[in-house]
C-alpha atoms as a PDB file:
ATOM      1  CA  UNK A   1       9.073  26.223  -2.612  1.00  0.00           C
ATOM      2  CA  UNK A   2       6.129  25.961  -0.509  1.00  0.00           C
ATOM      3  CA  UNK A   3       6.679  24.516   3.050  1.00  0.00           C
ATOM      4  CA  UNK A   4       4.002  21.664   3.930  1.00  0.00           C
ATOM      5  CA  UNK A   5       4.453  21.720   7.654  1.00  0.00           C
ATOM      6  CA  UNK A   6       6.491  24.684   9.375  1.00  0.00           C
ATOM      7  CA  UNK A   7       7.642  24.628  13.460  1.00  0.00           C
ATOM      8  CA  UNK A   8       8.114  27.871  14.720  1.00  0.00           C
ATOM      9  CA  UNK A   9      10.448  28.072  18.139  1.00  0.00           C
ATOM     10  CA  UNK A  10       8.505  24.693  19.502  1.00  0.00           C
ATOM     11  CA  UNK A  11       8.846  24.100  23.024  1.00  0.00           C
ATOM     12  CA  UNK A  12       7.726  21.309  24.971  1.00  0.00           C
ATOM     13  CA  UNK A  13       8.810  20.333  29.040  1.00  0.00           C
ATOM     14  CA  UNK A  14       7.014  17.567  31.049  1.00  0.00           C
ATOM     15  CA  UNK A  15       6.524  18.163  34.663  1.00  0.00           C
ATOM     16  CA  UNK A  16       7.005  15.440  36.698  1.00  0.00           C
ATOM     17  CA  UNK A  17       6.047  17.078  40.027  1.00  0.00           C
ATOM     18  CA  UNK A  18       7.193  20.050  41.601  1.00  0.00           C
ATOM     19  CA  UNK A  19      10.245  21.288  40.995  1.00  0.00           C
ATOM     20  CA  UNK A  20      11.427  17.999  38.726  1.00  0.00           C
ATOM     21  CA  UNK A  21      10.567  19.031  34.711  1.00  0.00           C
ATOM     22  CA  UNK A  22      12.237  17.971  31.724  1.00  0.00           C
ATOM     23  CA  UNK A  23      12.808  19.989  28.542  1.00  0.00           C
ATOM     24  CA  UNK A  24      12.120  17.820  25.805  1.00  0.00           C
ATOM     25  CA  UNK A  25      12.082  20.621  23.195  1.00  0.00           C
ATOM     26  CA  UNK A  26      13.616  23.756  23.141  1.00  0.00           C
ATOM     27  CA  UNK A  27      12.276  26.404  20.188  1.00  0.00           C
ATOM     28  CA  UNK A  28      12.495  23.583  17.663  1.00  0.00           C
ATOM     29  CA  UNK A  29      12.661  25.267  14.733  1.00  0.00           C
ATOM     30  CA  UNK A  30      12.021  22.635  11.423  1.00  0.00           C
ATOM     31  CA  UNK A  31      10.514  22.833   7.952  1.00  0.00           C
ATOM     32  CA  UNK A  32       9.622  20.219   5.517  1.00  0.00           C
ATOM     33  CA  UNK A  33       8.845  21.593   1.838  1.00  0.00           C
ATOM     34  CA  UNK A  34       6.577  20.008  -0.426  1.00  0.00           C
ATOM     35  CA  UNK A  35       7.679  16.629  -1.812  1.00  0.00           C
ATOM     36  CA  UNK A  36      10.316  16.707   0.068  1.00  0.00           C
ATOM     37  CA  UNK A  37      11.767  13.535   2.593  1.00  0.00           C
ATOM     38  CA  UNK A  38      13.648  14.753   5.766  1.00  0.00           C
ATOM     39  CA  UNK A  39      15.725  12.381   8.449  1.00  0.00           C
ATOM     40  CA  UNK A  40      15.071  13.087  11.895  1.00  0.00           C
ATOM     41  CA  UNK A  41      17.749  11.076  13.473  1.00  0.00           C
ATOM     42  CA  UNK A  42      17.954  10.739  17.296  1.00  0.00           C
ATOM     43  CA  UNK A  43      18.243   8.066  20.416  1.00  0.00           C
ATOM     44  CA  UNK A  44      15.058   6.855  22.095  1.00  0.00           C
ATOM     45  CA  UNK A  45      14.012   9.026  24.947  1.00  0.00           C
ATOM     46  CA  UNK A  46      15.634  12.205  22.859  1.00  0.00           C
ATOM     47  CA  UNK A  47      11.847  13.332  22.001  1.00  0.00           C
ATOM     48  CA  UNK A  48      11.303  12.505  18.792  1.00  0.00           C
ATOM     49  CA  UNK A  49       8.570  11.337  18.838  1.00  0.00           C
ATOM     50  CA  UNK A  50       6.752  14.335  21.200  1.00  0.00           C
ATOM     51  CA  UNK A  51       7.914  16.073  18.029  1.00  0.00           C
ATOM     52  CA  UNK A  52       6.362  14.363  15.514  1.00  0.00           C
ATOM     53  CA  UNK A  53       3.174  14.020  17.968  1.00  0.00           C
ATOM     54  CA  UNK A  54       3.190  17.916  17.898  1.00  0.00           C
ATOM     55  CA  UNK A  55       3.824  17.861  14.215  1.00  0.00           C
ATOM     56  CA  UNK A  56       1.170  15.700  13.352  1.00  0.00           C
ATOM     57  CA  UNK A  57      -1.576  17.840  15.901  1.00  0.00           C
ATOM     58  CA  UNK A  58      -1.679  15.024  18.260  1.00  0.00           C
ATOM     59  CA  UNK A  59      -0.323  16.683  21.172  1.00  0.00           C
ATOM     60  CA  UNK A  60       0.112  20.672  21.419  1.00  0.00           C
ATOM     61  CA  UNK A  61       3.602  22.598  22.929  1.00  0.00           C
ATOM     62  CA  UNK A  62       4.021  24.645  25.245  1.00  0.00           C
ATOM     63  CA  UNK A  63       4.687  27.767  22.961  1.00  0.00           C
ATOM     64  CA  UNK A  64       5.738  28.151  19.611  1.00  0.00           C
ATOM     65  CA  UNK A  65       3.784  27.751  16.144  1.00  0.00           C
ATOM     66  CA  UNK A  66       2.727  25.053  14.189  1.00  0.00           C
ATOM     67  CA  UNK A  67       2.145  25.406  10.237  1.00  0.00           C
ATOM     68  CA  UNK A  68       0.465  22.826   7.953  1.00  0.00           C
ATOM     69  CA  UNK A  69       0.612  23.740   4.172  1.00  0.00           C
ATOM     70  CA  UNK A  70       0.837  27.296   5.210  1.00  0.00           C
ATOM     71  CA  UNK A  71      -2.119  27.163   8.112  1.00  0.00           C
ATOM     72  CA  UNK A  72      -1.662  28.213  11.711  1.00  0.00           C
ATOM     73  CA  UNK A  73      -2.496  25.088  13.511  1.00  0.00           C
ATOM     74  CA  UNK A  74      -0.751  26.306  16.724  1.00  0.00           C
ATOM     75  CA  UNK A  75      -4.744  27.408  18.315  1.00  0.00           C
ATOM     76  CA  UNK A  76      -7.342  25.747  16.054  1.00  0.00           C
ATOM     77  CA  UNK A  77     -10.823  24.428  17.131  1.00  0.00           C
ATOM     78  CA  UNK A  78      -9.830  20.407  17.718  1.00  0.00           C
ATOM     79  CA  UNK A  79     -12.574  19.724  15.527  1.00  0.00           C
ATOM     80  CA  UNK A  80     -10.292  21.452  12.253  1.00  0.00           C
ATOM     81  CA  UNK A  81      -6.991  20.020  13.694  1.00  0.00           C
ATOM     82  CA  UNK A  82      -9.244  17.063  13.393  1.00  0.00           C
ATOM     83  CA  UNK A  83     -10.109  17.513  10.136  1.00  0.00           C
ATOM     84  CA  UNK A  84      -6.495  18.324   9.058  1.00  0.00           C
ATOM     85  CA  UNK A  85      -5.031  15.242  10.645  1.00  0.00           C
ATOM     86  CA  UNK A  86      -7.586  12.832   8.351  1.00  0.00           C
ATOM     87  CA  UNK A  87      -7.384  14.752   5.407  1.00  0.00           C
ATOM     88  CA  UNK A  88      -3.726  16.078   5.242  1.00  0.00           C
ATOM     89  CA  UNK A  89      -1.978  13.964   7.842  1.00  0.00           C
ATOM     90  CA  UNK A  90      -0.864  10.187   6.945  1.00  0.00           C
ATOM     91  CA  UNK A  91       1.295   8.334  10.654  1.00  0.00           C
ATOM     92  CA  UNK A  92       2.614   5.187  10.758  1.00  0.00           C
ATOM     93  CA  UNK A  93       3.803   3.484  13.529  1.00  0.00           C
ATOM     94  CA  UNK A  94       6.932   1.112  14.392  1.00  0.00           C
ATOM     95  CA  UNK A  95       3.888  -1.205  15.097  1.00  0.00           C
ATOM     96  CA  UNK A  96       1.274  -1.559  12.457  1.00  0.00           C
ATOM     97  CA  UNK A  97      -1.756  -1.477  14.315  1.00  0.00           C
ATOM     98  CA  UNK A  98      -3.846  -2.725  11.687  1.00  0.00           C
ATOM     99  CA  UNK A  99      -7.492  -3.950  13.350  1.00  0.00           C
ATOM    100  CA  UNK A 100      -6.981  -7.375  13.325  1.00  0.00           C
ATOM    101  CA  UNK A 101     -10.697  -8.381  12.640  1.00  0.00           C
ATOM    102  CA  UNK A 102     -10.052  -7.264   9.044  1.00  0.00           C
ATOM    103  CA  UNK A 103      -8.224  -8.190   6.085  1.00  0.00           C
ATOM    104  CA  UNK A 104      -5.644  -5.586   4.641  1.00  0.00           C
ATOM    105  CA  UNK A 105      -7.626  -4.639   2.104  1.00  0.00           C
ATOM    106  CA  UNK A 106     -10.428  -3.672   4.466  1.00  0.00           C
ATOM    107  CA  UNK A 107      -7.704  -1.688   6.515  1.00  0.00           C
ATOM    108  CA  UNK A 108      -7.453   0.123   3.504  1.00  0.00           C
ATOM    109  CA  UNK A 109     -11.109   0.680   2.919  1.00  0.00           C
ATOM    110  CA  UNK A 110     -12.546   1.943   6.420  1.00  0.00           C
ATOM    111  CA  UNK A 111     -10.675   5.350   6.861  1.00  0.00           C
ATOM    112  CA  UNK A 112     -11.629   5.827   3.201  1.00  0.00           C
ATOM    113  CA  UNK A 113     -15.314   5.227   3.811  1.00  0.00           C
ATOM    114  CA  UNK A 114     -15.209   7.030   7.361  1.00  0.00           C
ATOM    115  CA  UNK A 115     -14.342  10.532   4.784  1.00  0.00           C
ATOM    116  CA  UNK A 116     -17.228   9.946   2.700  1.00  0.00           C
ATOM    117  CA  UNK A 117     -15.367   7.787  -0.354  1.00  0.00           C
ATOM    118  CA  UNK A 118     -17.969   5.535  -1.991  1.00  0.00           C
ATOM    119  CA  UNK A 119     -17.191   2.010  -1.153  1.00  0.00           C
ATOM    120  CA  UNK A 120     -16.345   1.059  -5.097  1.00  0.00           C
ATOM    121  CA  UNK A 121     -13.732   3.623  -5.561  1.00  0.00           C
ATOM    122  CA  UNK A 122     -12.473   2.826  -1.885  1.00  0.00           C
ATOM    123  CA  UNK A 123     -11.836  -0.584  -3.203  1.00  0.00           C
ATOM    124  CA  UNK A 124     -10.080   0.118  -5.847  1.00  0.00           C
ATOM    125  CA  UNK A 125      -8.006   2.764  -4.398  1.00  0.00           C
ATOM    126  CA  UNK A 126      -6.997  -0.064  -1.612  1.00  0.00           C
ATOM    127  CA  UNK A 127      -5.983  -2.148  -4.172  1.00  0.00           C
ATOM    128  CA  UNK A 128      -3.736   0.009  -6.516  1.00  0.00           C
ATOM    129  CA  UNK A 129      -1.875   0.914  -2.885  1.00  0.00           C
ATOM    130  CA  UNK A 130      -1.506  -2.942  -2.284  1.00  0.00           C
ATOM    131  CA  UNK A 131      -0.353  -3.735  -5.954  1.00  0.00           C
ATOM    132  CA  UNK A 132       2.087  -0.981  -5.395  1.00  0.00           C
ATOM    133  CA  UNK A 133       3.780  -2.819  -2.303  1.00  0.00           C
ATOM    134  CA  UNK A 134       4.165  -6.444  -3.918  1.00  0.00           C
ATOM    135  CA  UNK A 135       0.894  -7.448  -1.964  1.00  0.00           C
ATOM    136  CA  UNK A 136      -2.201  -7.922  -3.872  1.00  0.00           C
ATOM    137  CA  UNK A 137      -2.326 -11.702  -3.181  1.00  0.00           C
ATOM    138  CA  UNK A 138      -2.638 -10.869   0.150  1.00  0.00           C
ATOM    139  CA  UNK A 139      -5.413  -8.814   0.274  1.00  0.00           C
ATOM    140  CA  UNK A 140      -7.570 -11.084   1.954  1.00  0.00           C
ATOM    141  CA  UNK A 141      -5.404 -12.110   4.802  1.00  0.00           C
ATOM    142  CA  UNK A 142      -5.757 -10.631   8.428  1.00  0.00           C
ATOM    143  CA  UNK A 143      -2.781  -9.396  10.010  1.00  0.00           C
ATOM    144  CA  UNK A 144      -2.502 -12.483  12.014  1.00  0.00           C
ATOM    145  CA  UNK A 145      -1.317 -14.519   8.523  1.00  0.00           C
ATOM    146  CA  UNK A 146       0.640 -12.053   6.899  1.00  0.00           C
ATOM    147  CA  UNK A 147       4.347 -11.648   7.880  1.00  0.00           C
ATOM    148  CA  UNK A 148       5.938  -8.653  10.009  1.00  0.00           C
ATOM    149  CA  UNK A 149       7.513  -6.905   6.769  1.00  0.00           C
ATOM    150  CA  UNK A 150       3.561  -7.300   4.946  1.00  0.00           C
ATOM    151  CA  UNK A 151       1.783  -6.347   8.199  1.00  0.00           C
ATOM    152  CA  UNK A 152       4.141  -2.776   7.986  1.00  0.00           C
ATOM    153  CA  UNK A 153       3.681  -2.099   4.267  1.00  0.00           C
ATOM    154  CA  UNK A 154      -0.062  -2.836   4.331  1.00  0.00           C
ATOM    155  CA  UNK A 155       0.072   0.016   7.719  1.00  0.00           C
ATOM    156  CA  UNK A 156       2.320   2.423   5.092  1.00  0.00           C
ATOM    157  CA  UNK A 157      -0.130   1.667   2.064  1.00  0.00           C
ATOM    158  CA  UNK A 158      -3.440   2.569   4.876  1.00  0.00           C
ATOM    159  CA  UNK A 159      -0.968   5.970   5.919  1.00  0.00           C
ATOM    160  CA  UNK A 160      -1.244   6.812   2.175  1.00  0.00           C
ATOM    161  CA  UNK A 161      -5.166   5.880   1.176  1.00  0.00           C
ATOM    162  CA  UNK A 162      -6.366   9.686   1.959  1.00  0.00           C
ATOM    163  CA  UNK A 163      -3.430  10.983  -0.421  1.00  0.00           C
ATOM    164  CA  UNK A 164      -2.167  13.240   2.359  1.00  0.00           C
ATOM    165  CA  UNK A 165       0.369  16.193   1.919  1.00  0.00           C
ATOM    166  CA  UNK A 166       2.781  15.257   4.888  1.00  0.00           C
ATOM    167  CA  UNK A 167       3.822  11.959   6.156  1.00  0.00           C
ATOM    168  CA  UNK A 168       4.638  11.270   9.742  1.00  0.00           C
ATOM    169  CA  UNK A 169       6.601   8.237  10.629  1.00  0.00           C
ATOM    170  CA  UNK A 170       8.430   6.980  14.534  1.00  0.00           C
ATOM    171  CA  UNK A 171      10.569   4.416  13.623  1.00  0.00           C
ATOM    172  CA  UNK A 172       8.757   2.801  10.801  1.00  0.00           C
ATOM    173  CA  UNK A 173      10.560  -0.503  10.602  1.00  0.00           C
ATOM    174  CA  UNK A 174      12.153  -0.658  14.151  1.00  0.00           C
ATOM    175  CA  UNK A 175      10.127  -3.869  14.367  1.00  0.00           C
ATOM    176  CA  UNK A 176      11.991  -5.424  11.500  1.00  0.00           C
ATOM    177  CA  UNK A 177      15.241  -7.218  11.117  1.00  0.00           C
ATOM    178  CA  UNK A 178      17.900  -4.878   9.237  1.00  0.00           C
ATOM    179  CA  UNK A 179      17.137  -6.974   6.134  1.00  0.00           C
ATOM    180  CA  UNK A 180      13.295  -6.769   5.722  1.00  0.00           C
ATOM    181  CA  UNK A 181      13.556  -3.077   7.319  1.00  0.00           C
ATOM    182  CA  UNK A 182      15.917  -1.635   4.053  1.00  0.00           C
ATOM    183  CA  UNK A 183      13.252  -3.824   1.708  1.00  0.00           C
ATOM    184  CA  UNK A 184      10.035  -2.509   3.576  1.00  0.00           C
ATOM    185  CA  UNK A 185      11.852   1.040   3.928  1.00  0.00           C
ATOM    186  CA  UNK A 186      12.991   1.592  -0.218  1.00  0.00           C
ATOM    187  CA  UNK A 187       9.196   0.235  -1.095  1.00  0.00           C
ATOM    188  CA  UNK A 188       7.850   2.947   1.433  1.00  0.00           C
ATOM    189  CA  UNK A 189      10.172   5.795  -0.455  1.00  0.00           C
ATOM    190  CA  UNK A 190       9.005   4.334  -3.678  1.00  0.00           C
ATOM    191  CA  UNK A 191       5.591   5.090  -2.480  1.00  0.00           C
ATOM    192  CA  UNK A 192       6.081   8.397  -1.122  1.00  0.00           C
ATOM    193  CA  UNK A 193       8.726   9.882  -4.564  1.00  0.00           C
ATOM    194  CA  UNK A 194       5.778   8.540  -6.708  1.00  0.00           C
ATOM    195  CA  UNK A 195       2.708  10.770  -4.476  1.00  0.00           C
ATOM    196  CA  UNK A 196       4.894  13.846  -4.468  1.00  0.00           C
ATOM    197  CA  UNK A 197       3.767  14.172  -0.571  1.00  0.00           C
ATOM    198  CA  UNK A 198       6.675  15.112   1.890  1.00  0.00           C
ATOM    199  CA  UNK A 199       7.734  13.180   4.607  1.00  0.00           C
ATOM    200  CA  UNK A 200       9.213  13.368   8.419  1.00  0.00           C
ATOM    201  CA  UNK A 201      10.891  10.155   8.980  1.00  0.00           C
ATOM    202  CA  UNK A 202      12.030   9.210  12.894  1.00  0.00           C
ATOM    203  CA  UNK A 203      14.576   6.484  12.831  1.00  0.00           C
ATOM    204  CA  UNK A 204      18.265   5.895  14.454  1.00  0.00           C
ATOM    205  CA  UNK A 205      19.157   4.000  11.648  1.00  0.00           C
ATOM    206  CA  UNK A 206      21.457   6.039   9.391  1.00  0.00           C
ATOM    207  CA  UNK A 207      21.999   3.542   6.715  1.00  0.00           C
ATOM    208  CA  UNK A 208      18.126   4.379   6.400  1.00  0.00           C
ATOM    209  CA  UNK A 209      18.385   7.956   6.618  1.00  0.00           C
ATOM    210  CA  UNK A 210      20.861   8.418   3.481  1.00  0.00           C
ATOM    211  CA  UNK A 211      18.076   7.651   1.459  1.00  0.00           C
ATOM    212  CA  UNK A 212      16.218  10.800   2.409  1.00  0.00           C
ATOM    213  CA  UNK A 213      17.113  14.172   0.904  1.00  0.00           C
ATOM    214  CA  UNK A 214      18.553  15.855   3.878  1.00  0.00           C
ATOM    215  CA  UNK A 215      18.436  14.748   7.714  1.00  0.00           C
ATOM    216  CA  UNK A 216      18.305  16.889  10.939  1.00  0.00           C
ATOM    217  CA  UNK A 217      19.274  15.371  14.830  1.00  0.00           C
ATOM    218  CA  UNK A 218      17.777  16.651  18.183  1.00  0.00           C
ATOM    219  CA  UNK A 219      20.815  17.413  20.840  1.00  0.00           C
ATOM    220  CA  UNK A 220      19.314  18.337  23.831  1.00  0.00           C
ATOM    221  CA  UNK A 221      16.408  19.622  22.839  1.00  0.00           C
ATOM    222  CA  UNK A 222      17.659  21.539  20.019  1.00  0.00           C
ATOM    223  CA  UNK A 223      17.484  20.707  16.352  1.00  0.00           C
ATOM    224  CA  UNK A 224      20.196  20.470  14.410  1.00  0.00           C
ATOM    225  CA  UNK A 225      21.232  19.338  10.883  1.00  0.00           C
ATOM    226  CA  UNK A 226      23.432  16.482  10.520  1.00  0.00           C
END
């Protein structure tokens, strides 16, 4: 089965000024194959999310190799990582970060017209994602008037308007109380089962991570499954 993102022996250390470093990954090795939904499970301040920064082309290790859908990402031009990361690459966030000048349906449109999608099939695309969450009678809201648990789908539904291959997520309803984060979090696997595109989850809850097919923890560094 084909992998959609590959880490090869990923390393990562932060210096904080001579001699004090930290080793916040230590030849990570991790692969996600196509359609499928993996668990990364660990406390905050473990490094999560420096891996799925490094995952996603966001930030680069210190050595290793870094595969998307069978690419060598680990030394490209930043203009193709770039490219990769709009086309390929859907994040979201514990906080939505939706602009809050728009409605959610217009956080849908812009990164669809910013890669050349015409604006009427940009609309419609933005809608089909909202219908899909429970929110089309909110289209027109701005963030400010819809709810915590609609703010974070409308942010998963604007992760998924490119159709990318591999979805990155840190904590994706950390924000929410446990009761709107299992509702949010079963609509955002709905969303992802019915695309086909795999998925690297961060969270530390595990009631969360037994709906994924399989779920690895970082220990120190090291990556191991759970």
């Amino acid at each position: 089965m084909t992998d959609i993102l590959a880490l090869n022996n990923v390393s990562k250390t932060y210096k904080l000024g001579q001699p004090n470093q930290i080793s916040v990954l230590d030849k990570v090795n991790l692969k996600v194959r196509k359609g499928e939904v993996v668990g990364l499970i660990a406390p905050s301040g473990a490094g999560k999310s420096t891996l799925l920064h490094i995952a996603g082309l966001l930030d680069n290790p210190d050595d290793g190799q870094i595969k998307i859908n069978n690419v060598d990402h680990t030394n490209l031009h930043d203009r193709k990582r770039t490219k990769t990361r709009r086309q390929d690459i859907g994040f979201i966030y514990q906080f939505h970060h939706l602009l809050p000048e728009f409605t959610a349906i217009e956080n849908l449109i812009l990164p669809q017209l910013a890669d050349g999608v015409k604006t009427s099939n940009a609309m419609h695309r933005a809608m089909e994602l909202l219908v899909s969450v429970n929110l089309e009678n909110r289209a027109y809201h701005r963030p400010a008037e819809l709810s915590g648990g609609e703010q974070q789908r409308v942010a998963f539904c604007r992760a998924m308007v490119n159709s990318p291959k591999l979805l990155l997520a840190d904590e994706p309803t950390g924000n929410l109380d446990p009761d709107t984060a299992m509702h949010v979090f079963k609509l955002l696997m709905q969303l992802v089962r019915k695309t086909g595109m795999s998925a690297l989850i961060a969270t530390h809850n595990y009631e969360l991570s037994k709906l994924m097919d399989r779920q690895v923890a970082l220990q120190k560094g090291q990556l191991v499954e759970v």
